[in-house]
C-alpha atoms as a PDB file:
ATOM      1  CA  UNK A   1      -8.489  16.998  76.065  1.00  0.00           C
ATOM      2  CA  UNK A   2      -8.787  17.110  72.300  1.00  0.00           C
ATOM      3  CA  UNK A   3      -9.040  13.329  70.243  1.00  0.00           C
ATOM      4  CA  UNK A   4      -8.323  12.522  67.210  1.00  0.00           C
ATOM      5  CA  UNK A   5     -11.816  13.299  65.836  1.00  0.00           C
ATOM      6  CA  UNK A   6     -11.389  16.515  67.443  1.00  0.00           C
ATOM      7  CA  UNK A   7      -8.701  17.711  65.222  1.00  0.00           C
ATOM      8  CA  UNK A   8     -10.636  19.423  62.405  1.00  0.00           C
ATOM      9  CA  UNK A   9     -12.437  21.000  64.651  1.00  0.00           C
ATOM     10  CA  UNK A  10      -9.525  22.471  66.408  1.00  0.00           C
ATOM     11  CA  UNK A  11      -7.794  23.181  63.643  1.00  0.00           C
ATOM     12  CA  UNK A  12     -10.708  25.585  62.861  1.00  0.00           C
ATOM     13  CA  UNK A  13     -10.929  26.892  65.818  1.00  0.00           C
ATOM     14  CA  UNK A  14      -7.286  27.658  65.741  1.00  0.00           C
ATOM     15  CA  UNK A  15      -8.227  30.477  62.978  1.00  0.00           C
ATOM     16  CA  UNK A  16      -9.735  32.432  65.485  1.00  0.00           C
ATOM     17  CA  UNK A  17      -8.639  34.664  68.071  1.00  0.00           C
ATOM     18  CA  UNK A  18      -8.674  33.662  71.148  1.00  0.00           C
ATOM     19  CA  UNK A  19      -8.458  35.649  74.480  1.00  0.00           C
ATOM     20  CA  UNK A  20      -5.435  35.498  76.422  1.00  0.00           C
ATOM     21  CA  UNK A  21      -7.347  35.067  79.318  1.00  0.00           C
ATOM     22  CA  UNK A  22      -8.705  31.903  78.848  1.00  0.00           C
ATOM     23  CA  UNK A  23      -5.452  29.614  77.274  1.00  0.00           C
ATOM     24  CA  UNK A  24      -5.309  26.768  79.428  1.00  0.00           C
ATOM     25  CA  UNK A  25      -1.600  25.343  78.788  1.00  0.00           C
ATOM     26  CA  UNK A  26       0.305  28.762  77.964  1.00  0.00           C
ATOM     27  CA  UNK A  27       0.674  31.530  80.019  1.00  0.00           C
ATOM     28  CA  UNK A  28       1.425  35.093  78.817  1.00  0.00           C
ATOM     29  CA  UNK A  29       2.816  38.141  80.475  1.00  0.00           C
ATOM     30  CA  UNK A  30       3.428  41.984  78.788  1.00  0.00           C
ATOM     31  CA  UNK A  31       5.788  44.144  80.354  1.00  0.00           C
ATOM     32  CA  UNK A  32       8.140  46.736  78.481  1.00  0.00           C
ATOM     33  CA  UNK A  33       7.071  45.632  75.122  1.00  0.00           C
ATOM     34  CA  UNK A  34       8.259  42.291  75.571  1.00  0.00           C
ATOM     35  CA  UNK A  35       5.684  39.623  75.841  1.00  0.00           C
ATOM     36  CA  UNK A  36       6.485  36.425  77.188  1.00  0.00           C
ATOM     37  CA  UNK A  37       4.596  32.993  75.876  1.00  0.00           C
ATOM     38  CA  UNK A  38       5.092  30.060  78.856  1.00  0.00           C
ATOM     39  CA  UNK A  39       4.463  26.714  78.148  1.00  0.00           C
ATOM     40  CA  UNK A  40       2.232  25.405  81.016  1.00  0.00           C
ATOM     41  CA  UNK A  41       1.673  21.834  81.087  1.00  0.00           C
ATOM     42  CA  UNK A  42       4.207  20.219  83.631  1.00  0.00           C
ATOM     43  CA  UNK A  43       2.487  17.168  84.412  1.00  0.00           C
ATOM     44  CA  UNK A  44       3.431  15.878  80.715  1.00  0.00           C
ATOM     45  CA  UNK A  45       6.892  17.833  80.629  1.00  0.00           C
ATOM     46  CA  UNK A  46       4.909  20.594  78.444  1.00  0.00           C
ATOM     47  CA  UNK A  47       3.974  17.826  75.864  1.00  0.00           C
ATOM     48  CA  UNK A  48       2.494  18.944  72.799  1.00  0.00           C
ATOM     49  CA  UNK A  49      -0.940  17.936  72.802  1.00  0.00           C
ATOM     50  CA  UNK A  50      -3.543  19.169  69.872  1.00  0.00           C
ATOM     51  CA  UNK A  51      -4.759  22.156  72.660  1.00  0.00           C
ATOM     52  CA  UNK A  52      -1.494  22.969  73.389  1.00  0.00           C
ATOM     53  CA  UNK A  53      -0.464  23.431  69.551  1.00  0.00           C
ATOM     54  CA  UNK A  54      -4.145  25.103  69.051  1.00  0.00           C
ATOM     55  CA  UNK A  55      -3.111  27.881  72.024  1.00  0.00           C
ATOM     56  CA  UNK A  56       0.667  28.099  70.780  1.00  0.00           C
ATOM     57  CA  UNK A  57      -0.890  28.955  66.807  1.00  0.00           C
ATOM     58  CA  UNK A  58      -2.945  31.395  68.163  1.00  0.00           C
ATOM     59  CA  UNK A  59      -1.035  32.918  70.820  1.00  0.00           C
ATOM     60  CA  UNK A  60       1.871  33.691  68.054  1.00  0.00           C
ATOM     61  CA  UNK A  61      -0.901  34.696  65.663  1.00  0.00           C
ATOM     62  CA  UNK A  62      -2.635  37.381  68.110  1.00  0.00           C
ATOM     63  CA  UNK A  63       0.491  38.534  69.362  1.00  0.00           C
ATOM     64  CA  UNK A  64       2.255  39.060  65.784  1.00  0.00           C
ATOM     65  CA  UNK A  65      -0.559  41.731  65.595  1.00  0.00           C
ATOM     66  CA  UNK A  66       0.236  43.262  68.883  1.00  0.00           C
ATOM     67  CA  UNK A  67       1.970  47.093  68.109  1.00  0.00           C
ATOM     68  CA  UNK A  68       2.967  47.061  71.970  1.00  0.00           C
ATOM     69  CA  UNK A  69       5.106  44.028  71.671  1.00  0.00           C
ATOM     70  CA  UNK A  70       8.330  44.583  70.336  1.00  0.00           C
ATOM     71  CA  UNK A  71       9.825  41.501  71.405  1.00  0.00           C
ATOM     72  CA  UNK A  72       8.755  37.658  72.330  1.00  0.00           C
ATOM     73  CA  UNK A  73      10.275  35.251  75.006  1.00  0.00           C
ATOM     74  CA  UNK A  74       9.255  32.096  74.448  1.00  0.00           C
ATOM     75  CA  UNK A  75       9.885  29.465  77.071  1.00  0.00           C
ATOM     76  CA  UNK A  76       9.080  26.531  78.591  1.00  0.00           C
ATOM     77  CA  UNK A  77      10.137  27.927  82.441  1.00  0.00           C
ATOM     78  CA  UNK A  78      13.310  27.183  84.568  1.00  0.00           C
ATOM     79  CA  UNK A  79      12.670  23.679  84.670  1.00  0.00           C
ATOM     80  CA  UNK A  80      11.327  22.386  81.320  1.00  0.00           C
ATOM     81  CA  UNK A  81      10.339  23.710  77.623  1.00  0.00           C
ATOM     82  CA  UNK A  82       8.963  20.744  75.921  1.00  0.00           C
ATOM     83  CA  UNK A  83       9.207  16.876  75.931  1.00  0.00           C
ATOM     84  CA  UNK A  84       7.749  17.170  72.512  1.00  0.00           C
ATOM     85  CA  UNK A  85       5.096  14.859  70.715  1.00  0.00           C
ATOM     86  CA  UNK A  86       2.515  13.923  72.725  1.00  0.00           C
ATOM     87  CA  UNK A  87       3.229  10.157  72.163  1.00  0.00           C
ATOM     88  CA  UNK A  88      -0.334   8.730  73.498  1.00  0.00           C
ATOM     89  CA  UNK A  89      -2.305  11.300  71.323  1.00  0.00           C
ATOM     90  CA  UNK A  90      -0.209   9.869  68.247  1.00  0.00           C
ATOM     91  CA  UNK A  91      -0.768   6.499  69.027  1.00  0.00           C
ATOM     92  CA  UNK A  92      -4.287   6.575  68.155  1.00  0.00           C
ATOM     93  CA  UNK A  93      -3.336   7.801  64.946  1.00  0.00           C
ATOM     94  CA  UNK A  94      -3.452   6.302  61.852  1.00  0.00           C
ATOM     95  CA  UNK A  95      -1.866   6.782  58.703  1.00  0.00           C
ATOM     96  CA  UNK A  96      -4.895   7.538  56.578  1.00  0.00           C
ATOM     97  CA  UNK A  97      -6.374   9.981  58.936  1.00  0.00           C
ATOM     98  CA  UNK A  98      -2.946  11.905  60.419  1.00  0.00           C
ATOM     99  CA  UNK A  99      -3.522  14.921  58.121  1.00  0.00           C
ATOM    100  CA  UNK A 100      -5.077  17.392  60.840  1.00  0.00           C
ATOM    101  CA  UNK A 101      -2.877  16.516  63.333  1.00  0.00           C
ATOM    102  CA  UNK A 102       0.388  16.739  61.514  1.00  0.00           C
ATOM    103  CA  UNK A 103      -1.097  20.663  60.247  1.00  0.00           C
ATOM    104  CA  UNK A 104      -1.822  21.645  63.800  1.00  0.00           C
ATOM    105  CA  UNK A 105       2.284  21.101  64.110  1.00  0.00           C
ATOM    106  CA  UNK A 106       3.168  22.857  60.773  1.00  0.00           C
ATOM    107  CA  UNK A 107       0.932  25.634  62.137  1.00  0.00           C
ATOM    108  CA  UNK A 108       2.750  26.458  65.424  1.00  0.00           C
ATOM    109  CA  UNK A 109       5.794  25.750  64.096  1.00  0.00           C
ATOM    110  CA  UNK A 110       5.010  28.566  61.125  1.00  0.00           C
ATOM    111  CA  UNK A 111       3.325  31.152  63.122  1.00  0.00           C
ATOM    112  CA  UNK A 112       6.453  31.137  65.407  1.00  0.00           C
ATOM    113  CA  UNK A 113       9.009  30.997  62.224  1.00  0.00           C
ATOM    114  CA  UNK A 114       7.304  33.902  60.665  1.00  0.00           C
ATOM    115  CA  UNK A 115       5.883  35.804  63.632  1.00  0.00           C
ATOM    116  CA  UNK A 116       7.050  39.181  62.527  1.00  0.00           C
ATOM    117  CA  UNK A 117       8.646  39.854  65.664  1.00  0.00           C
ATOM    118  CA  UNK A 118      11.994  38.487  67.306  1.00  0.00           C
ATOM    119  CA  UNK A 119      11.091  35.261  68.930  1.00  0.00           C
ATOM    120  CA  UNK A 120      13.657  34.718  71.713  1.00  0.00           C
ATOM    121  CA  UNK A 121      13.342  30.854  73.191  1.00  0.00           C
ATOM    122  CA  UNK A 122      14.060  30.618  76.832  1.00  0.00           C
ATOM    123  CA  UNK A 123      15.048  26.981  77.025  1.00  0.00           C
ATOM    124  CA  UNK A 124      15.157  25.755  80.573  1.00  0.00           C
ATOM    125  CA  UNK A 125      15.208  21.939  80.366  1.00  0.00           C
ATOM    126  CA  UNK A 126      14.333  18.815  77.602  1.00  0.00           C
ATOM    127  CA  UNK A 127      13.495  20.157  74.479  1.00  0.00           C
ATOM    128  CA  UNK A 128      13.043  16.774  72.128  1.00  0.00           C
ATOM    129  CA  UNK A 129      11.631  15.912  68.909  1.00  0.00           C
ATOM    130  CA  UNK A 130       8.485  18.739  68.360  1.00  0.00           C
ATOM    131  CA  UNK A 131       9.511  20.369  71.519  1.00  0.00           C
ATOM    132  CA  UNK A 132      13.077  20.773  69.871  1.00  0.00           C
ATOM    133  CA  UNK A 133      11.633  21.688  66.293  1.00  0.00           C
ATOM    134  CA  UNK A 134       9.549  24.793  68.027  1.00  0.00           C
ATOM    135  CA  UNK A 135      13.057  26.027  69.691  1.00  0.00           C
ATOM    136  CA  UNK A 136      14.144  25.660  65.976  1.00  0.00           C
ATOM    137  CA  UNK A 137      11.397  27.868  64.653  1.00  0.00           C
ATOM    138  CA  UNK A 138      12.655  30.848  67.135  1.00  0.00           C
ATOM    139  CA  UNK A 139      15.210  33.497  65.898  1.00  0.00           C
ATOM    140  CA  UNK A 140      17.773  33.260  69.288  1.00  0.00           C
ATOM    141  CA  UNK A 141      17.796  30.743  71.776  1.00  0.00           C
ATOM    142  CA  UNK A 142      19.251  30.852  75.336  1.00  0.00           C
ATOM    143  CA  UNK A 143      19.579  27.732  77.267  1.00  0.00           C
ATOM    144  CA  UNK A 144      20.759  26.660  80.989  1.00  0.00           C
ATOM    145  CA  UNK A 145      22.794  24.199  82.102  1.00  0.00           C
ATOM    146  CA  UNK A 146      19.867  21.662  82.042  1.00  0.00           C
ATOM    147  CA  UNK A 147      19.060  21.897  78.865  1.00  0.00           C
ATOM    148  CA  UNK A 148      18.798  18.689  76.703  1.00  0.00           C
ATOM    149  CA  UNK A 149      18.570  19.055  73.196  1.00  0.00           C
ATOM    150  CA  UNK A 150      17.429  16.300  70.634  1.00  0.00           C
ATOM    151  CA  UNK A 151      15.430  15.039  67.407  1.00  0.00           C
ATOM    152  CA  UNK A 152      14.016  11.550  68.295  1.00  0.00           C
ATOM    153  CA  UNK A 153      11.706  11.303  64.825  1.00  0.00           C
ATOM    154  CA  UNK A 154      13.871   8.669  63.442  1.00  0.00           C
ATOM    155  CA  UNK A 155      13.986   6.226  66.175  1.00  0.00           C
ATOM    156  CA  UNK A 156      10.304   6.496  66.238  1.00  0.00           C
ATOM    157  CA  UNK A 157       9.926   5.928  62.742  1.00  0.00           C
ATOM    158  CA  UNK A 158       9.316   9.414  61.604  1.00  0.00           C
ATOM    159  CA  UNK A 159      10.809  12.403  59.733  1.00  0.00           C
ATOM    160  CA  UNK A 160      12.387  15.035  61.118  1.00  0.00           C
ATOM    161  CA  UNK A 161      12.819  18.863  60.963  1.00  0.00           C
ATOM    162  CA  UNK A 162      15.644  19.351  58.762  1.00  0.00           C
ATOM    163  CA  UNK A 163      15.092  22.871  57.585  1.00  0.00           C
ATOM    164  CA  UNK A 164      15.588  25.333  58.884  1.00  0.00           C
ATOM    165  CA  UNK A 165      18.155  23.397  61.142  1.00  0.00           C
ATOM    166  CA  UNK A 166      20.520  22.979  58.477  1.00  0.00           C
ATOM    167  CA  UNK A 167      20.770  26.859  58.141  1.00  0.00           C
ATOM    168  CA  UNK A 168      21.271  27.207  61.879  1.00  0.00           C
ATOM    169  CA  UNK A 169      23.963  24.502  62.521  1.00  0.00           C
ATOM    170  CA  UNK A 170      25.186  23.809  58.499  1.00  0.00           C
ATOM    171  CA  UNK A 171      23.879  20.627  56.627  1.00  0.00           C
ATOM    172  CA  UNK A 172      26.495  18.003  57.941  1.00  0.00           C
ATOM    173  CA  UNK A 173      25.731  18.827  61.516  1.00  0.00           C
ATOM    174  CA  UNK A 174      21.912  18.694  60.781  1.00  0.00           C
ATOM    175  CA  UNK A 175      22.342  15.558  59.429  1.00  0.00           C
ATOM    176  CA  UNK A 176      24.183  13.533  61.835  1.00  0.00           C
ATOM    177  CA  UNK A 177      21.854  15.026  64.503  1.00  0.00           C
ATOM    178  CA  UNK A 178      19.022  13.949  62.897  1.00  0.00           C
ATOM    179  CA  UNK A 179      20.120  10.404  61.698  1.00  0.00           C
ATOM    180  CA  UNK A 180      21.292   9.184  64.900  1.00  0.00           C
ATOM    181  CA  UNK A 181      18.613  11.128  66.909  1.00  0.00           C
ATOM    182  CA  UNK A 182      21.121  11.562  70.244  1.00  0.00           C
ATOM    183  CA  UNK A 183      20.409  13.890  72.480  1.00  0.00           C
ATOM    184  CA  UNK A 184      23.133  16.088  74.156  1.00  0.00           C
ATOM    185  CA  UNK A 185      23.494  18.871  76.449  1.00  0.00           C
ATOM    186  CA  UNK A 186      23.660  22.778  76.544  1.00  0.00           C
ATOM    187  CA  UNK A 187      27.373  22.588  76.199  1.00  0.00           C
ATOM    188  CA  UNK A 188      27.205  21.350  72.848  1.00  0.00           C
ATOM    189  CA  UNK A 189      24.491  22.796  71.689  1.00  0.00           C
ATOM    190  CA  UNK A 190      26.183  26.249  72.418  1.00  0.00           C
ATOM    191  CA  UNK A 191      29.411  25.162  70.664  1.00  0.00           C
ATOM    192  CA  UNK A 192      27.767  23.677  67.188  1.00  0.00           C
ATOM    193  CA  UNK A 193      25.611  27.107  66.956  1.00  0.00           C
ATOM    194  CA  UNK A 194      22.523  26.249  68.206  1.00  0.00           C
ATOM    195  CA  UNK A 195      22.514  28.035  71.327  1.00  0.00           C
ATOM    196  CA  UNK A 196      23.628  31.902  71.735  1.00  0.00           C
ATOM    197  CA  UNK A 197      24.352  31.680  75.353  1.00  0.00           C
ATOM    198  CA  UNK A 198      24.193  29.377  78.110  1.00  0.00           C
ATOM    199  CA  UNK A 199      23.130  30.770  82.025  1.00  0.00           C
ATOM    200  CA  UNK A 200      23.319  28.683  85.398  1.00  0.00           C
ATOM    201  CA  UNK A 201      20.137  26.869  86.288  1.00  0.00           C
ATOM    202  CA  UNK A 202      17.553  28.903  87.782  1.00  0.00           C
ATOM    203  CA  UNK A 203      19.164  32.393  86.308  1.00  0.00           C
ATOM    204  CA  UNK A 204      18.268  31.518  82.625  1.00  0.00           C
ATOM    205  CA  UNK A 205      14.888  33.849  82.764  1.00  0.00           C
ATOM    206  CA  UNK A 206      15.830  36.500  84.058  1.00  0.00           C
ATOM    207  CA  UNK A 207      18.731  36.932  81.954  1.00  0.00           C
ATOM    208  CA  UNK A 208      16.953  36.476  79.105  1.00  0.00           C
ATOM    209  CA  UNK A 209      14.351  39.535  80.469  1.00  0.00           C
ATOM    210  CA  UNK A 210      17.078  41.839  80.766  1.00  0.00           C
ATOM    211  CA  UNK A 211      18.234  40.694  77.028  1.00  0.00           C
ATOM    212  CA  UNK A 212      14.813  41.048  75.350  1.00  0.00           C
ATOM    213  CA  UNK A 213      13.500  44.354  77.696  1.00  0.00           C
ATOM    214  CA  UNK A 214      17.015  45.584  75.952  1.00  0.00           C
ATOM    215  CA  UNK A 215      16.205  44.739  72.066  1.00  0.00           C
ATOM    216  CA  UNK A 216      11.963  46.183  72.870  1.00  0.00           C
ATOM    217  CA  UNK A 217      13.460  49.225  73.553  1.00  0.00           C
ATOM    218  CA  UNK A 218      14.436  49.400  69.924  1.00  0.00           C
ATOM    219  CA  UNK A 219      12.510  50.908  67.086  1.00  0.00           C
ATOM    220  CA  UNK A 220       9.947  48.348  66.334  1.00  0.00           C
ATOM    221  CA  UNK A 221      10.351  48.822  62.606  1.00  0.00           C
ATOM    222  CA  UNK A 222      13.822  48.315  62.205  1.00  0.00           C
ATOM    223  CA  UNK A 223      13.445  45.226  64.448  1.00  0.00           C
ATOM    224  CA  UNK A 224      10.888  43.768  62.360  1.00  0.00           C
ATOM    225  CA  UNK A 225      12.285  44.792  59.639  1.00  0.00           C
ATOM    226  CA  UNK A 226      15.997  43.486  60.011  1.00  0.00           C
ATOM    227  CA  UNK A 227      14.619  39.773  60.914  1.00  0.00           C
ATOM    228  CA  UNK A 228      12.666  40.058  57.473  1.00  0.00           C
ATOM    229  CA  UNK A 229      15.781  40.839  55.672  1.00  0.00           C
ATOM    230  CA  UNK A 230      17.891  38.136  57.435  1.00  0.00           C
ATOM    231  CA  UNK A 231      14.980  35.499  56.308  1.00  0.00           C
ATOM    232  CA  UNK A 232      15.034  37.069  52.684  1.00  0.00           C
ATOM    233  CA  UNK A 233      18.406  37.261  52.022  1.00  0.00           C
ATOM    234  CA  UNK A 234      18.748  33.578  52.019  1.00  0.00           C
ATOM    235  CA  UNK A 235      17.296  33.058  48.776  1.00  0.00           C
ATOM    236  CA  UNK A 236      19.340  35.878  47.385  1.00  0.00           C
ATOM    237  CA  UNK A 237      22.604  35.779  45.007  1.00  0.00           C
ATOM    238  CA  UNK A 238      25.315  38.137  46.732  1.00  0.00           C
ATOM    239  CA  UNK A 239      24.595  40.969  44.183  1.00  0.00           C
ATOM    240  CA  UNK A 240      20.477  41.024  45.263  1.00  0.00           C
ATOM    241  CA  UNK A 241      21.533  41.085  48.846  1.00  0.00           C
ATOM    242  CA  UNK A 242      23.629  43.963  48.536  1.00  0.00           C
ATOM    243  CA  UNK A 243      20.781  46.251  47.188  1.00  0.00           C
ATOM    244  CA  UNK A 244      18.604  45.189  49.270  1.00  0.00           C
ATOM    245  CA  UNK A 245      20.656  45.965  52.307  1.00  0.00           C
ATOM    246  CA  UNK A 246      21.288  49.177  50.521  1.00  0.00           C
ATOM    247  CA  UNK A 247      18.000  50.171  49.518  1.00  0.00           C
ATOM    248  CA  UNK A 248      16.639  49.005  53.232  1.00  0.00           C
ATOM    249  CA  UNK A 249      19.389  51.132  55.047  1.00  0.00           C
ATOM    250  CA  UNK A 250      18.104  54.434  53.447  1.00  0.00           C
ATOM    251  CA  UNK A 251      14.632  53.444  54.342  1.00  0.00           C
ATOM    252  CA  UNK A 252      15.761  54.121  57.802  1.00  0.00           C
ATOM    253  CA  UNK A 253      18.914  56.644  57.363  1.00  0.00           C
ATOM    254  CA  UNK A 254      18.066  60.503  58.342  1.00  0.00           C
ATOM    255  CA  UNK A 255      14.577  59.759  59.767  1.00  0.00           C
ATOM    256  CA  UNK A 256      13.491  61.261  62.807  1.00  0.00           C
ATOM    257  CA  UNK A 257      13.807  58.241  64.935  1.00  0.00           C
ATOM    258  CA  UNK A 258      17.925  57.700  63.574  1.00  0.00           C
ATOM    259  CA  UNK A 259      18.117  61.475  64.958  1.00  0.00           C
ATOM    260  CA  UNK A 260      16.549  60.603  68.329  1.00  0.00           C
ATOM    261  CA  UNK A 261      18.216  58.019  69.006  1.00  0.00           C
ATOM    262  CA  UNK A 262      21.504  59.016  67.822  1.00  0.00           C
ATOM    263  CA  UNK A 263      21.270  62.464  69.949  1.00  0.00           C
ATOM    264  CA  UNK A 264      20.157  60.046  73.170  1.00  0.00           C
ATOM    265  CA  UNK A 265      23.759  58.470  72.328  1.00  0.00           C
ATOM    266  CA  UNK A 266      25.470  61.785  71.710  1.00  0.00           C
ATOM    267  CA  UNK A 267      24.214  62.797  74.934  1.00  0.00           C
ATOM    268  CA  UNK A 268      25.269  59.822  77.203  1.00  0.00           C
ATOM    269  CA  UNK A 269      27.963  59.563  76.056  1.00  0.00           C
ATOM    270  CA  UNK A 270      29.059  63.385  76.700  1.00  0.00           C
ATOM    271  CA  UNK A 271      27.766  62.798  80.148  1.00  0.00           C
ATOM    272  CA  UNK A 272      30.130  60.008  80.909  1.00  0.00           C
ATOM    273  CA  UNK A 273      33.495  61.857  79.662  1.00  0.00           C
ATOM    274  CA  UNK A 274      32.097  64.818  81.802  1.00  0.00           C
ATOM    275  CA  UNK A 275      32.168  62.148  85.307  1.00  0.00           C
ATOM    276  CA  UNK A 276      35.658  60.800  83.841  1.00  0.00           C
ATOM    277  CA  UNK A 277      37.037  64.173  83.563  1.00  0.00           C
ATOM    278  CA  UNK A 278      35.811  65.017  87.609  1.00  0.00           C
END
């Protein structure tokens, strides 16, 4: 278990790649093009300890490489995703010396936001406070009926998350969310924005499999490509967007994949009126 005068070590160490294999608190599965990143640490609800944030920075960083995953699925399992902060590891911080742990966050939390890939979050149970912020960081999120959602940073005397929360749920819901740091349900989460979806307990995976083995089976490019342009075209005035959308739609228009695909299409969907018509 990493200390506090471990973390500029780790944070070093979380510039290099690091085998799959050997993560101790995440496990990862590839099937279909979809890669799935499991937070493993159930004895602390999936706490974020300095290892786990080390293995989560370079997990997303490896993987972002990775020209056989189309897709992510990032979870917590069935059960949990993450309880957040580990609070004993921040207790033996202090202020003058809290710069290396607070960039080991900002790390995972930015090699998850800008993993060039979609990020699906699988969330299963409590996600609070730096467990929430990571479900944040992820471009759709599917929850069950367990799910608890919450920032506790201000109760605890800290800052939260506001951005990009405020984009997700608008600024007035990000605020009172973060300024009374409650913590509510799937329900609501689902009905502010939040959440995409909600599935019964213990079916939430699986779902979310079929979902993301679904979206892999897309052309990479134009997946990658699309969540780039929905990042970038919040810092654009309407006119900017439009030519960008314009100028990235006959990127793709006429190529060889388009005429794949859209003969696959043609030709499904002349073998259903075919069965109709027996």
């Amino acid at each position: 278990m990493a200390t506090c005068k471990n973390y500029s070590r780790l944070t070093t160490a979380a510039n290099q790649k690091i085998n799959f294999m050997k993560f101790k608190y995440l496990n990862l599965d590839t099937e279909q093009k979809v890669t799935t990143i499991t937070i493993n640490r159930p004895e602390k609800g999936n706490s974020l300890s300095p290892d786990v944030l080390i293995e989560l920075h370079s997990a997303f960083e490896s993987i972002a490489k990775d020209a056989e995953t189309n897709v992510i699925i990032f979870t917590g399992g069935e059960k949990y995703f993450s309880a957040g902060f580990d609070l004993s590891e921040i207790r033996k911080l202090e202020k003058v010396s809290n710069e290396s742990y607070t960039e080991l966050f900002h790390k995972a939390y930015r090699a998850v936001l800008f993993c060039e890939q979609p990020v699906i979050c699988a969330i299963g149970g409590a996600a609070i406070a730096g467990g929430f912020d990571l479900t944040m960081m992820s471009d759709i999120r599917y929850a069950s009926t367990r799910a608890k959602f919450g920032q506790r940073e201000v109760p605890l005397a800290l800052t939260p998350i506001m951005d990009p929360l405020w984009r997700i749920v608008g600024l007035g819901v990000a605020k009172e969310l973060a300024l009374t740091g409650r913590i509510y349900g799937a329900e609501e989460a689902e009905k502010i924005g939040y959440v995409s979806k909600i599935f019964p307990d213990g079916e939430l995976l699986k779902n979310v499999i079929e979902i993301a083995r679904e979206m892999a089976s897309y052309d990479r490019s134009c997946l990658v490509e699309t969540k780039r342009l929905s990042n970038q075209l919040l810092h654009q005035d309407l006119d900017s967007s439009m030519r960008i959308q314009e100028w990235l739609f006959r990127t793709y228009i006429g190529s060889e994949e388009n005429h794949l695909r859209i003969d696959a299409l043609q030709k499904s969907l002349a073998e259903m009126r075919q069965k109709k018509s027996k």
